[in-house]
PDB file of N, CA and C in Angstrom:
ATOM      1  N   UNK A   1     118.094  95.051  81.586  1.00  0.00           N
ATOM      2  CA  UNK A   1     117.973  95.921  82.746  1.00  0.00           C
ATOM      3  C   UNK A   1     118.905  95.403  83.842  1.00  0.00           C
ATOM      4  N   UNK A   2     119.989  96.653  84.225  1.00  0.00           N
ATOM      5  CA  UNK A   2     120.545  95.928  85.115  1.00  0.00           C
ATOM      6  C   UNK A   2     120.062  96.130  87.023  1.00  0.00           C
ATOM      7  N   UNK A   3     120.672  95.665  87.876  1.00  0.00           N
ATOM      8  CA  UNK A   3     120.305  95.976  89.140  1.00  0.00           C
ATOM      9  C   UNK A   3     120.299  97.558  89.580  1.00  0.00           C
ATOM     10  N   UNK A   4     120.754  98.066  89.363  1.00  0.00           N
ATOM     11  CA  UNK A   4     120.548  99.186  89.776  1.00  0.00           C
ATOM     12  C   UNK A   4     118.976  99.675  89.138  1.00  0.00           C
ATOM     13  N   UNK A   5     118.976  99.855  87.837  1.00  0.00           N
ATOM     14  CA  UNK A   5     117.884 100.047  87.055  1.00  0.00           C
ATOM     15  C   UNK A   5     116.423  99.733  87.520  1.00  0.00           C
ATOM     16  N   UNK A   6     116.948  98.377  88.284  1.00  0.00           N
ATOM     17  CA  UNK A   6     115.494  97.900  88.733  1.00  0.00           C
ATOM     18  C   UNK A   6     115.303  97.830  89.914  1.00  0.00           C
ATOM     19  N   UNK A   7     116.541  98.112  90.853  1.00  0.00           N
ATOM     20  CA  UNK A   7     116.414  98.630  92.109  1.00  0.00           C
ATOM     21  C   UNK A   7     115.124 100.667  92.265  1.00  0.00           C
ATOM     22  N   UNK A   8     115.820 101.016  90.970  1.00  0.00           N
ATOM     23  CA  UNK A   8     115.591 102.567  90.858  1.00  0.00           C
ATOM     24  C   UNK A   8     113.741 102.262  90.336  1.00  0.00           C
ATOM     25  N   UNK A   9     113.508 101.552  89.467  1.00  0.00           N
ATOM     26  CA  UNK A   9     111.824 101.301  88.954  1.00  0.00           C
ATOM     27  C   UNK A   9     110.900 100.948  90.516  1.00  0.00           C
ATOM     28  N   UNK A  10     112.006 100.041  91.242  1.00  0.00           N
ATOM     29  CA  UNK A  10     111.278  99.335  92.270  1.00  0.00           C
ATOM     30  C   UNK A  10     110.775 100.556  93.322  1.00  0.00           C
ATOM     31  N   UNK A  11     111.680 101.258  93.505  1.00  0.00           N
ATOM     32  CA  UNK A  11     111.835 102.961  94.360  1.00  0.00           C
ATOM     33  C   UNK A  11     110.442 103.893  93.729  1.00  0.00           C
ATOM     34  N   UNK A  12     110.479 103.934  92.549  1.00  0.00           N
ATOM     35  CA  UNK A  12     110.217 104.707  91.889  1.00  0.00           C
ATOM     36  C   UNK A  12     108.295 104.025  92.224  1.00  0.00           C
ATOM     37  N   UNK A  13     108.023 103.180  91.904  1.00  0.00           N
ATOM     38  CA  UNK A  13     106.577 102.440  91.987  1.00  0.00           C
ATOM     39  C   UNK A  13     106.538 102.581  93.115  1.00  0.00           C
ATOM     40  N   UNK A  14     107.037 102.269  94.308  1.00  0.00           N
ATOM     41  CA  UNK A  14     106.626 102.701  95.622  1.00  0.00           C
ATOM     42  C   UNK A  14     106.452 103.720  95.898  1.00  0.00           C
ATOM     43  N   UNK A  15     106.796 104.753  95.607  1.00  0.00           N
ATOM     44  CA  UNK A  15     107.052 106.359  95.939  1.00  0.00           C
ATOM     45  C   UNK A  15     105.460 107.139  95.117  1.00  0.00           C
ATOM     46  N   UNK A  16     105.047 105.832  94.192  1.00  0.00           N
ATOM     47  CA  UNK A  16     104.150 106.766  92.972  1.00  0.00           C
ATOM     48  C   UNK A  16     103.294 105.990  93.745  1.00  0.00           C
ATOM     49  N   UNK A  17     103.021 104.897  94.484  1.00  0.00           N
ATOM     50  CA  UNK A  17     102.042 104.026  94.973  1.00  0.00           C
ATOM     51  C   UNK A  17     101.833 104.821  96.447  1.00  0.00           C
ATOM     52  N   UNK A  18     102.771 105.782  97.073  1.00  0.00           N
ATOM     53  CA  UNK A  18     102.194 106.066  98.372  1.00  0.00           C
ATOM     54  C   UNK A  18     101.676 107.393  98.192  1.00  0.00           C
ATOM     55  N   UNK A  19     102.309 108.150  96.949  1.00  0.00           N
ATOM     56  CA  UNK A  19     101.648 109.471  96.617  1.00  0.00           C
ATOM     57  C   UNK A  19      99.714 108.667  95.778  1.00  0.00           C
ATOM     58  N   UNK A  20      99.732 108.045  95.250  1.00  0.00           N
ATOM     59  CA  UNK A  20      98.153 107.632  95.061  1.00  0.00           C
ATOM     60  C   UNK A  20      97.210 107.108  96.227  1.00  0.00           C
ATOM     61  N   UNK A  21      97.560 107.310  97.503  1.00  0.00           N
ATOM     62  CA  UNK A  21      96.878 105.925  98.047  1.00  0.00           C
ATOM     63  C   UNK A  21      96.041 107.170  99.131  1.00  0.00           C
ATOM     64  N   UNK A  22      94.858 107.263  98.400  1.00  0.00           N
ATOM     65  CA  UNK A  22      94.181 108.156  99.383  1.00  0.00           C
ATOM     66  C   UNK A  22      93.519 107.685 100.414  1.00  0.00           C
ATOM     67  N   UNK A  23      93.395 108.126 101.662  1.00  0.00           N
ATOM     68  CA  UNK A  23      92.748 108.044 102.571  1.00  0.00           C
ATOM     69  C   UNK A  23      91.311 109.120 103.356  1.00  0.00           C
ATOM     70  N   UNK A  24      90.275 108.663 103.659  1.00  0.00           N
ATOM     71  CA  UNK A  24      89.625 109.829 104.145  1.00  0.00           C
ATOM     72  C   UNK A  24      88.852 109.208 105.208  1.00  0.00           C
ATOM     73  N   UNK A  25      88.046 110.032 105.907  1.00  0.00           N
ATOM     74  CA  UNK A  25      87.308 109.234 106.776  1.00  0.00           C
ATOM     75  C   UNK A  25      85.389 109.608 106.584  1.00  0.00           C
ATOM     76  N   UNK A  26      84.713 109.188 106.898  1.00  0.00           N
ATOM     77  CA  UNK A  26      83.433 108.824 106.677  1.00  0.00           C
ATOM     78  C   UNK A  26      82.675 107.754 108.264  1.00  0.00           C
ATOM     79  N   UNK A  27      81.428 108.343 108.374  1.00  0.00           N
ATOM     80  CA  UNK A  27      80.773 107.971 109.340  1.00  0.00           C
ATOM     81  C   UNK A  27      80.764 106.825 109.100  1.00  0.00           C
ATOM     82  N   UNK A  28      80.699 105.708 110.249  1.00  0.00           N
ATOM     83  CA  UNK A  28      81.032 104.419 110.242  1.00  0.00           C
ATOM     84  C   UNK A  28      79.610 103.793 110.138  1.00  0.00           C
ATOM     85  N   UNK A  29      79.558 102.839 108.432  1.00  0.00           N
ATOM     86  CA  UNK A  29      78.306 102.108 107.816  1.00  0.00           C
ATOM     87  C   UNK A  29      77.950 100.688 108.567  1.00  0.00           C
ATOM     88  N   UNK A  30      79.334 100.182 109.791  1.00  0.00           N
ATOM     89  CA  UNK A  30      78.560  99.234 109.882  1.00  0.00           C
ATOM     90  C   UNK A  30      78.703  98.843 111.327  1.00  0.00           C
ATOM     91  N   UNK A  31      78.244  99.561 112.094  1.00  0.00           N
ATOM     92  CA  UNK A  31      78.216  99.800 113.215  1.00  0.00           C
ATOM     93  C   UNK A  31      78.992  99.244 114.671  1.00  0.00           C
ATOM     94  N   UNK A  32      80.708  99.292 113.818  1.00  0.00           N
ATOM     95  CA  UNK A  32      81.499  98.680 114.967  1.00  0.00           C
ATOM     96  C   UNK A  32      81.849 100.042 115.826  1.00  0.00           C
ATOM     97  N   UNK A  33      81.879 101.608 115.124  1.00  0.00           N
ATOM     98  CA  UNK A  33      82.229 102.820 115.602  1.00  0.00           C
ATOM     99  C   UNK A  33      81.667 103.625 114.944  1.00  0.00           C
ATOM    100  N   UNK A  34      81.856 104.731 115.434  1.00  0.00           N
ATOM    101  CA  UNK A  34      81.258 105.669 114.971  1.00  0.00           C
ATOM    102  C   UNK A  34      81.878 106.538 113.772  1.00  0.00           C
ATOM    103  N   UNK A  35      83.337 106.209 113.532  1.00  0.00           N
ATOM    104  CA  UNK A  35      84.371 106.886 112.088  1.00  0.00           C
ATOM    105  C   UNK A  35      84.839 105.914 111.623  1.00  0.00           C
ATOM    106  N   UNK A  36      84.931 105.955 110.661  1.00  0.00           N
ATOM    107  CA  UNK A  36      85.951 105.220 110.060  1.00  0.00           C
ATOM    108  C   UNK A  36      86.884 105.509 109.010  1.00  0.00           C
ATOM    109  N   UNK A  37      88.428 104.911 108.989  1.00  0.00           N
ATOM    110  CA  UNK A  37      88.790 105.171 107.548  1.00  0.00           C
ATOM    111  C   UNK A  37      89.011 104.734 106.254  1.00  0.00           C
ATOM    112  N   UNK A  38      88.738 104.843 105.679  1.00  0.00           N
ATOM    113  CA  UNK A  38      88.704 103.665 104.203  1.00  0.00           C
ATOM    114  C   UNK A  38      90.353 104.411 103.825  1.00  0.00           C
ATOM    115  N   UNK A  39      91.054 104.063 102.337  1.00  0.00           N
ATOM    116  CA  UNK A  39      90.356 102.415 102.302  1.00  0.00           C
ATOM    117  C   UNK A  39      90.730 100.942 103.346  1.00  0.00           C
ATOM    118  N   UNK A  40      91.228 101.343 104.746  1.00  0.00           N
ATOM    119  CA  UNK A  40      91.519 100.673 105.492  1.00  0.00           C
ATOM    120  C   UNK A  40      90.339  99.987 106.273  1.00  0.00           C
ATOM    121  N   UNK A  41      89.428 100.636 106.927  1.00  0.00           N
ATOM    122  CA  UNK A  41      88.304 100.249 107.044  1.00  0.00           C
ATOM    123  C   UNK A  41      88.755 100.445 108.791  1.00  0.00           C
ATOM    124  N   UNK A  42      89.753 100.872 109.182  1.00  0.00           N
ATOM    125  CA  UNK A  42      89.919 101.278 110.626  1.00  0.00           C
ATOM    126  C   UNK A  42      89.011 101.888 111.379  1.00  0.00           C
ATOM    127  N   UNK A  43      88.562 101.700 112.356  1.00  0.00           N
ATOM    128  CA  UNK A  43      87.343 102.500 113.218  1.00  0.00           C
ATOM    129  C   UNK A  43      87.204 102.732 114.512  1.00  0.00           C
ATOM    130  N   UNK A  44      86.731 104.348 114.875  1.00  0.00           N
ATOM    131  CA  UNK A  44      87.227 104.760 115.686  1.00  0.00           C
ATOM    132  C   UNK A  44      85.794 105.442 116.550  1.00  0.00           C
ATOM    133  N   UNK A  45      85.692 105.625 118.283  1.00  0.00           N
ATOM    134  CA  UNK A  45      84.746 106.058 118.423  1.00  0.00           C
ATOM    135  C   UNK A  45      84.615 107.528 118.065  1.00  0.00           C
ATOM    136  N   UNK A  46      85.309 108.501 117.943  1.00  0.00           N
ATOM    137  CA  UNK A  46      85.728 109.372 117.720  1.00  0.00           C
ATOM    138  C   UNK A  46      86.525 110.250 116.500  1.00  0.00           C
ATOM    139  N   UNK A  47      86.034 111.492 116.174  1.00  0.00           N
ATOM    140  CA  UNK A  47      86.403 112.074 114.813  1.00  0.00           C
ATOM    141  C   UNK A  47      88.129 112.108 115.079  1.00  0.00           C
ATOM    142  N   UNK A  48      88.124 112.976 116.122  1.00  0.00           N
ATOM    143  CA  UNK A  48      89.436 113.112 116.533  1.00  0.00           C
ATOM    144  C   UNK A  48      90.223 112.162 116.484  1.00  0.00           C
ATOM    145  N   UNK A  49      89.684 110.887 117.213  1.00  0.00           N
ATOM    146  CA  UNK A  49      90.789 109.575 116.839  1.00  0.00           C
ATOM    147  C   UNK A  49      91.094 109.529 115.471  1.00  0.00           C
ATOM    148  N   UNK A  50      89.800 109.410 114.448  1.00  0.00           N
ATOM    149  CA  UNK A  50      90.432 108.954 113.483  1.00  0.00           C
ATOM    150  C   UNK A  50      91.160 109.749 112.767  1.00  0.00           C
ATOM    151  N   UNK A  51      91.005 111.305 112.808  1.00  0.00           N
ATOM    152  CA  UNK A  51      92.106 112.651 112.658  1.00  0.00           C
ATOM    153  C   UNK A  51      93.406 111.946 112.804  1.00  0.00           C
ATOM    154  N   UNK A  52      93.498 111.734 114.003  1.00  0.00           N
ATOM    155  CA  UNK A  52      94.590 111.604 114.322  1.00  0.00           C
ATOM    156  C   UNK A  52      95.313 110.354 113.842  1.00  0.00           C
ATOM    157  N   UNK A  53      94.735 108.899 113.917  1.00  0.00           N
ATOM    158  CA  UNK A  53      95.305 107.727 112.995  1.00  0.00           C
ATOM    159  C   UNK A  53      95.680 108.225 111.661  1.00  0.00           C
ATOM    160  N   UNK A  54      94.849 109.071 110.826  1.00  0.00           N
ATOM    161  CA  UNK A  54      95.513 109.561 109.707  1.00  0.00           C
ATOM    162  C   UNK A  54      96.503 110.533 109.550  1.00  0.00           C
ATOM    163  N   UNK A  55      96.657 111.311 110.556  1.00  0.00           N
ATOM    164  CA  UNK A  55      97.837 112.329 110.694  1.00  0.00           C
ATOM    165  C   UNK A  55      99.184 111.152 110.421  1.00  0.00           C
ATOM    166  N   UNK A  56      99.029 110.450 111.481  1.00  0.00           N
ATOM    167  CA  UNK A  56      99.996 109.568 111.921  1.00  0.00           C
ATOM    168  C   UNK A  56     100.440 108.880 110.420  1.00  0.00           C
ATOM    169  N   UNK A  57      99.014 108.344 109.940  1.00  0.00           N
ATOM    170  CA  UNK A  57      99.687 107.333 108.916  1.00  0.00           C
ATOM    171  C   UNK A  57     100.304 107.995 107.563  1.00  0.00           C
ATOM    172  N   UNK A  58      99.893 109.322 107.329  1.00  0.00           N
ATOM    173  CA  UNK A  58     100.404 110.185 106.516  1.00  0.00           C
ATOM    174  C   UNK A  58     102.242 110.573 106.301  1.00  0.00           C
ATOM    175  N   UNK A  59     102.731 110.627 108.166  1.00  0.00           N
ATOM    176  CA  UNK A  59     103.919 111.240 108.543  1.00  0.00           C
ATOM    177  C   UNK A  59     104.358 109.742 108.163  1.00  0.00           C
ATOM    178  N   UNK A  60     104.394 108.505 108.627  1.00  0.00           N
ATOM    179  CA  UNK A  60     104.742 107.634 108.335  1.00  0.00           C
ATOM    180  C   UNK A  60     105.061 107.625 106.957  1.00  0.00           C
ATOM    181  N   UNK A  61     103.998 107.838 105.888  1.00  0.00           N
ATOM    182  CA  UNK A  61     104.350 107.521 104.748  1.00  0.00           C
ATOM    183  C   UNK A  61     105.439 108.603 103.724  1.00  0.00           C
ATOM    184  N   UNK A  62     105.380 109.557 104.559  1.00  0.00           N
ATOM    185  CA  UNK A  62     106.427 110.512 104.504  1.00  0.00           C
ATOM    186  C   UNK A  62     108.063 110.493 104.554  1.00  0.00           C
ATOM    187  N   UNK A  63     107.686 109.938 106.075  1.00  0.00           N
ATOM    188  CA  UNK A  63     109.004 109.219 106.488  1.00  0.00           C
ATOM    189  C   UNK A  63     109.676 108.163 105.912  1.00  0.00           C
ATOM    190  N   UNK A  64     108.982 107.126 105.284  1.00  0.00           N
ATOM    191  CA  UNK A  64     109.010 106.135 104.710  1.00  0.00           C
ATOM    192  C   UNK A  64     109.755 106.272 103.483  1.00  0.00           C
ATOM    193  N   UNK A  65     109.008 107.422 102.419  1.00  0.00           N
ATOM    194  CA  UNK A  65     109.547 108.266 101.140  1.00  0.00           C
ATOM    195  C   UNK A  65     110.902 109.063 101.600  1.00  0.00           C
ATOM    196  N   UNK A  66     111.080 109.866 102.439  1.00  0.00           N
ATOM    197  CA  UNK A  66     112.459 110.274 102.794  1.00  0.00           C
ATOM    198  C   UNK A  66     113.322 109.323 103.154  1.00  0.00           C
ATOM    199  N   UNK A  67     113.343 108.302 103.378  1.00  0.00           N
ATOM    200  CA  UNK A  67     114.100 106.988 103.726  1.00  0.00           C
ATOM    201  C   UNK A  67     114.768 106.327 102.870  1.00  0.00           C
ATOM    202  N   UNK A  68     113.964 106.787 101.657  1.00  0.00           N
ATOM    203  CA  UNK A  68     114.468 106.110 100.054  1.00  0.00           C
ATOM    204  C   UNK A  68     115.631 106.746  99.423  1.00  0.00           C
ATOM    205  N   UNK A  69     115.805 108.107  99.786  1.00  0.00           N
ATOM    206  CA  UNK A  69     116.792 109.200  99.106  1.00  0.00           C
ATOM    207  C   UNK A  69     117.812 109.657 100.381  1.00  0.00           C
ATOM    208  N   UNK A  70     118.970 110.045  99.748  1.00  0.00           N
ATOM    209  CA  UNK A  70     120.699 109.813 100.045  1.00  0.00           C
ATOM    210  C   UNK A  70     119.957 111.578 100.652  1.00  0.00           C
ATOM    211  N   UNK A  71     121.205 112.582 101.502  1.00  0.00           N
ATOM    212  CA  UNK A  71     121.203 113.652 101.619  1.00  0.00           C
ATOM    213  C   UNK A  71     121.616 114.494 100.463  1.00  0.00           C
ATOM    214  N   UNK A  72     121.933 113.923  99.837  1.00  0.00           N
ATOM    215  CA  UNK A  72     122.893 114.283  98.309  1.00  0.00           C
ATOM    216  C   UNK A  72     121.469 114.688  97.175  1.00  0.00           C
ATOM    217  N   UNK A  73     120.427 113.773  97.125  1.00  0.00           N
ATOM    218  CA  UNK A  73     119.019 113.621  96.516  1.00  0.00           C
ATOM    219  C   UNK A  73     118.687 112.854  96.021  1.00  0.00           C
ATOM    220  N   UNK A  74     119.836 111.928  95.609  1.00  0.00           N
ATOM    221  CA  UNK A  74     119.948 110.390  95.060  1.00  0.00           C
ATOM    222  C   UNK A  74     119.220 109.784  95.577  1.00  0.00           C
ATOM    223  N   UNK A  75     118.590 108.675  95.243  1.00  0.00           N
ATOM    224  CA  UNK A  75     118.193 107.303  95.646  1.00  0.00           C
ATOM    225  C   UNK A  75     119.407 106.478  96.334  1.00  0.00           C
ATOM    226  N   UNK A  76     119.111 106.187  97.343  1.00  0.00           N
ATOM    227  CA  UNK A  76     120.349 105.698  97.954  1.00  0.00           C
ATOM    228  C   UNK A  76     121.058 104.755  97.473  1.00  0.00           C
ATOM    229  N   UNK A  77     120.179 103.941  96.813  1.00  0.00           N
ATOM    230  CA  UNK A  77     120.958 102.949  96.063  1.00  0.00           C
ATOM    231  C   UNK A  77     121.324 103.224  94.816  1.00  0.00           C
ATOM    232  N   UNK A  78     121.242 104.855  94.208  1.00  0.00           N
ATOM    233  CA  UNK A  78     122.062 105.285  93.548  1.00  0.00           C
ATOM    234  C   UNK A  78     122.868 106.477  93.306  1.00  0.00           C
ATOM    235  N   UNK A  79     123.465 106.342  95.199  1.00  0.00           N
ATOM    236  CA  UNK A  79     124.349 107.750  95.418  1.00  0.00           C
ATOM    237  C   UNK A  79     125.321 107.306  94.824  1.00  0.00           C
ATOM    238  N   UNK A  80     126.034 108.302  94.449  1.00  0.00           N
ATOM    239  CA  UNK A  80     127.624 107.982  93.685  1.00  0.00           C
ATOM    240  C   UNK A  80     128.973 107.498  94.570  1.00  0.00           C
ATOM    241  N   UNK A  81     128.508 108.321  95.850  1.00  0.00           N
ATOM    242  CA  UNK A  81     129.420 107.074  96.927  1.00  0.00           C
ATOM    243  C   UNK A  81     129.025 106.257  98.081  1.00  0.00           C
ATOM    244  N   UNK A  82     127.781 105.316  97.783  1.00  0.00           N
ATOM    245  CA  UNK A  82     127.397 104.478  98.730  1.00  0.00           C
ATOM    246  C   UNK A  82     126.792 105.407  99.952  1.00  0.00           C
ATOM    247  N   UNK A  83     126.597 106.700  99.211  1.00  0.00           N
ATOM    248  CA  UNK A  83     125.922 107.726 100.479  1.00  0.00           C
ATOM    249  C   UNK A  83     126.738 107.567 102.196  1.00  0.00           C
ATOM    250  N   UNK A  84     128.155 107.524 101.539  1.00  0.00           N
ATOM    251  CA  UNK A  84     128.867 107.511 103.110  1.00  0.00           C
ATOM    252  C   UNK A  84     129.826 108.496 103.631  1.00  0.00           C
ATOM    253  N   UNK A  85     129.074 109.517 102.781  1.00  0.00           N
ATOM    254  CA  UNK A  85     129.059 110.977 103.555  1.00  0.00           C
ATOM    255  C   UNK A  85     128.455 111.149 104.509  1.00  0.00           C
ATOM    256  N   UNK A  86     127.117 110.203 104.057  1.00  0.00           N
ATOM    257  CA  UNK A  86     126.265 110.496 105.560  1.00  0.00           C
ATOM    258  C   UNK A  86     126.650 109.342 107.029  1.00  0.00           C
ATOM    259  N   UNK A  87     127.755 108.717 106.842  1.00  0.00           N
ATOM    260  CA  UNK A  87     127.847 108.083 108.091  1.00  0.00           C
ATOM    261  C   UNK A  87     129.373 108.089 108.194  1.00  0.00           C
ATOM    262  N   UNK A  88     130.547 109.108 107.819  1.00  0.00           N
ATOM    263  CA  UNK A  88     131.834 109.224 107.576  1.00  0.00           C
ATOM    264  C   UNK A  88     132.710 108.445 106.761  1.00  0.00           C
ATOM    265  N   UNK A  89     132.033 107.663 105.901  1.00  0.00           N
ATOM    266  CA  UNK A  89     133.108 106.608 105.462  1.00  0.00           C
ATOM    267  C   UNK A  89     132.624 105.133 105.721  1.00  0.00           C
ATOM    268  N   UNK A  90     131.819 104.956 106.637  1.00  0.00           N
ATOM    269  CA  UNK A  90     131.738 103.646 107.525  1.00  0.00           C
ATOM    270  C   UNK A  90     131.026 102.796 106.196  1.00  0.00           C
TER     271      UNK A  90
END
């Protein structure tokens, strides 16, 4: 296996590890707040807060996955030209 190959597996397990990683929230069992979210265990006095920590951590992980791929659709570390279309050449 060469570097690229295992640069592309390494991409590839992260991308399948943030599409599995569910989150939800549930009334808080041990009475630091009133929500909480597993499987983080974050807690919030409020539904809305914790709405919202998960909105957030969702777009993040979004962002995170678009970060991995060239404008082209490649994996950046396997665009065909160093993906420097997207910065002119540089």
């Amino acid at each position: 296996m060469n570097i690229q190959e295992e640069m592309d597996r390494i991409f590839k397990m992260q991308k399948d590890n943030l599409a599995n990683e569910r989150k939800f929230i549930q009334r808080c069992k041990n009475g630091v707040g009133e929500w909480e979210v597993l499987p983080n265990f974050e807690t919030f006095d409020t539904r809305k807060e914790a709405e919202d920590f998960l909105d957030g951590e969702r777009k993040s992980s979004e962002d995170e996955e678009r970060n991995l791929y060239c404008v082209c659709g490649e994996l950046k570390t396997a665009c065909p030209d160093g993906y420097a279309h997207t910065t002119g050449g540089a």
